[in-house]
C-alpha atoms as a PDB file:
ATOM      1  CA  UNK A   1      -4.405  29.085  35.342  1.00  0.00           C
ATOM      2  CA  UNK A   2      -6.944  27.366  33.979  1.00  0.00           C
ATOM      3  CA  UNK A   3      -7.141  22.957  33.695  1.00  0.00           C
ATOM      4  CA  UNK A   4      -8.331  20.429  30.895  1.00  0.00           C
ATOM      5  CA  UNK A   5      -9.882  17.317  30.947  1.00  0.00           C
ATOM      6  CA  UNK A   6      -8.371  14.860  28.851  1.00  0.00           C
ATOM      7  CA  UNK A   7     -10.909  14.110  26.364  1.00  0.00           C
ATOM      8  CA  UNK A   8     -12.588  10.865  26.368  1.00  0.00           C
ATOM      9  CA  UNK A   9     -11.427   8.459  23.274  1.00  0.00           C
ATOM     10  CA  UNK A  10     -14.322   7.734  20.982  1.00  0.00           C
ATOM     11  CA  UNK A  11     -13.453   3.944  19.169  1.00  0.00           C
ATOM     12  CA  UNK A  12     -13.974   3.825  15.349  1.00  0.00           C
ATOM     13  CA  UNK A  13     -14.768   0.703  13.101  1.00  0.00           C
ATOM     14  CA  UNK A  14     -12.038   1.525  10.900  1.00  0.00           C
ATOM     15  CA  UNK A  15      -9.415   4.473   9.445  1.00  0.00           C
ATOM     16  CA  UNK A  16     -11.979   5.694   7.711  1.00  0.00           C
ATOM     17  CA  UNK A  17     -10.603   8.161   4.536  1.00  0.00           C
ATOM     18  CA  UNK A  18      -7.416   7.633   5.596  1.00  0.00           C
ATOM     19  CA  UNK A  19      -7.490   4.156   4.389  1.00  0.00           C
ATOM     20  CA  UNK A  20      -8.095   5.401   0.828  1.00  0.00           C
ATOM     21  CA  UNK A  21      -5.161   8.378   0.556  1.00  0.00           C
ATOM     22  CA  UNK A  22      -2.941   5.596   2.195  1.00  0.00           C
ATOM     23  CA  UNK A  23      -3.648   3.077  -0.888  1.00  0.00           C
ATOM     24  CA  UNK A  24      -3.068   5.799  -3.266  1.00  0.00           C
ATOM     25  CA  UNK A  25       0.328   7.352  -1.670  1.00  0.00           C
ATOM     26  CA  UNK A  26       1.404   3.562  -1.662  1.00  0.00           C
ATOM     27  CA  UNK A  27       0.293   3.165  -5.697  1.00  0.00           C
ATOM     28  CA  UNK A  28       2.348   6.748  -6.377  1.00  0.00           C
ATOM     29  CA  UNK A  29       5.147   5.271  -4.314  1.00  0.00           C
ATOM     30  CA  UNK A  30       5.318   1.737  -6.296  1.00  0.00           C
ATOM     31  CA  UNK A  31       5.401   4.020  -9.202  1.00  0.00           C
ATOM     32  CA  UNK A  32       8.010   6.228  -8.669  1.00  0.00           C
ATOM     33  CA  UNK A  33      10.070   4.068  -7.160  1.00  0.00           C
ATOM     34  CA  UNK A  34      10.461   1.656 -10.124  1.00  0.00           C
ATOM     35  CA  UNK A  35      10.474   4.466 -11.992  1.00  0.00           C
ATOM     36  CA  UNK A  36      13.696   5.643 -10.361  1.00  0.00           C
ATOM     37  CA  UNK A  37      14.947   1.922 -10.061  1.00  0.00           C
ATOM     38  CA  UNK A  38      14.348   1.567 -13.788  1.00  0.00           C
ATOM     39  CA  UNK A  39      15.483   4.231 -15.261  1.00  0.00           C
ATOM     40  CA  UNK A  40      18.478   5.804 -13.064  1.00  0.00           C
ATOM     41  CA  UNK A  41      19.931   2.434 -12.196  1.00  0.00           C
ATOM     42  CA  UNK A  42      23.542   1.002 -13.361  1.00  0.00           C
ATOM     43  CA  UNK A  43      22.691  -2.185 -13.728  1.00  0.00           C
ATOM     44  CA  UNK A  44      19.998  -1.497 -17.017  1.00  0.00           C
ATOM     45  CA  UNK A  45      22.848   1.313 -17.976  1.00  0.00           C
ATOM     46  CA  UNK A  46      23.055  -1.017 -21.589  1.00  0.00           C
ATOM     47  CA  UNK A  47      20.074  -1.259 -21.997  1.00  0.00           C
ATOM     48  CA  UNK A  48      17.823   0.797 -24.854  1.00  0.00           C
ATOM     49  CA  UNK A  49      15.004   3.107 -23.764  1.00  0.00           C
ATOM     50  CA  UNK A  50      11.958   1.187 -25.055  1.00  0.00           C
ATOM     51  CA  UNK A  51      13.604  -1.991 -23.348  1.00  0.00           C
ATOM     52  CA  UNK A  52      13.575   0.247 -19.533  1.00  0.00           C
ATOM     53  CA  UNK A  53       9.869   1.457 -20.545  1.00  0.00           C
ATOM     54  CA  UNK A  54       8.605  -2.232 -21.091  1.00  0.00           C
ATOM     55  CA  UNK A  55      10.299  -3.444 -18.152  1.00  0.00           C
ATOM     56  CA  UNK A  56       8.859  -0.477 -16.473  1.00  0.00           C
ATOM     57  CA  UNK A  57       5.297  -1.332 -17.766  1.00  0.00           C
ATOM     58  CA  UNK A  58       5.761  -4.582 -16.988  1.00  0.00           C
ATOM     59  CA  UNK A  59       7.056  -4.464 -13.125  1.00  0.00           C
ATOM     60  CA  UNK A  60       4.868  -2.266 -12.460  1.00  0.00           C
ATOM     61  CA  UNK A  61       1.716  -4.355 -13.609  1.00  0.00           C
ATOM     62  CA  UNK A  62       3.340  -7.053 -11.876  1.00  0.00           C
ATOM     63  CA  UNK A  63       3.476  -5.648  -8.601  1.00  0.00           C
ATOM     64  CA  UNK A  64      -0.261  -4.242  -8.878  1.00  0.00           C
ATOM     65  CA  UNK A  65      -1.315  -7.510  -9.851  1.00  0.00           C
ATOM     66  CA  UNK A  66       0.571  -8.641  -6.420  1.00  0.00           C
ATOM     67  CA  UNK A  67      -0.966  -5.783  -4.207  1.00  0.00           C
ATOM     68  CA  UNK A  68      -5.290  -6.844  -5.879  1.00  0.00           C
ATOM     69  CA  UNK A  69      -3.960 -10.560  -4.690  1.00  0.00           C
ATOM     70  CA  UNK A  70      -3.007  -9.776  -1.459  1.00  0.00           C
ATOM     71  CA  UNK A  71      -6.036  -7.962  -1.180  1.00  0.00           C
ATOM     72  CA  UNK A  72      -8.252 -11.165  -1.225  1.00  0.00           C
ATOM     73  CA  UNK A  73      -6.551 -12.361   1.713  1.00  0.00           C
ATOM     74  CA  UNK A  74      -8.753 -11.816   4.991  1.00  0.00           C
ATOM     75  CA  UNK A  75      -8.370  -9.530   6.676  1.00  0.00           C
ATOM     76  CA  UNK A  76      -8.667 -11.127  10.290  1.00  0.00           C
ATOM     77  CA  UNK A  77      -7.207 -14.190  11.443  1.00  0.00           C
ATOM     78  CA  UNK A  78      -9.748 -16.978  11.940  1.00  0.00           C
ATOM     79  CA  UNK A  79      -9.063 -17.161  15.675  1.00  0.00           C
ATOM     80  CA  UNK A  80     -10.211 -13.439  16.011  1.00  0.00           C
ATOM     81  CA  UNK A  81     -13.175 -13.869  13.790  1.00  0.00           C
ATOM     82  CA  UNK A  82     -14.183 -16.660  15.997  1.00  0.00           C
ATOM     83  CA  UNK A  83     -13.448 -14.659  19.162  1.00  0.00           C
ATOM     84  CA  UNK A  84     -15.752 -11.666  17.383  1.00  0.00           C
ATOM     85  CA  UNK A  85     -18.879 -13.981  16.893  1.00  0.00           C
ATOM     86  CA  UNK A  86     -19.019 -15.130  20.541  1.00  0.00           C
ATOM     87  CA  UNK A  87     -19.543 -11.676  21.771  1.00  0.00           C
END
């Protein structure tokens, strides 16, 4: 019977690549989701086809117009930032 040593953790800065496939599986997400919401939904059941594709168009530019806002938020509260300078 043999025995491992745990291995020691090695921090990282950030996610790395990950960060990058996570923004794009959120963008295909946002996507198909109002896609489904759009154009499987009951309450747009009256509705004519070009009128679901503009809203479609148009929800969809609205909520990646939301996500590049959001985006110019900091990232790190002021307190930490502060905290992060005197070390």
């Amino acid at each position: 019977c043999k025995q491992y040593r745990r291995p020691i953790p090695r921090g990282a800065e950030d996610i790395g690549t990950w960060e990058g496939i996570l923004d794009f599986m959120s963008s295909v997400a946002v996507f198909t989701n109002l896609a489904v919401v759009v154009f499987t939904s009951d309450l747009l059941e009256d509705e004519s086809t070009l009128t679901k594709v503009i809203l479609f168009v148009a929800a969809e530019h609205g909520v990646f117009v939301l996500r590049y806002l959001l985006s110019l938020l900091p990232n790190k509260p002021k307190t930490v930032v502060i905290q992060l300078q005197r070390q």
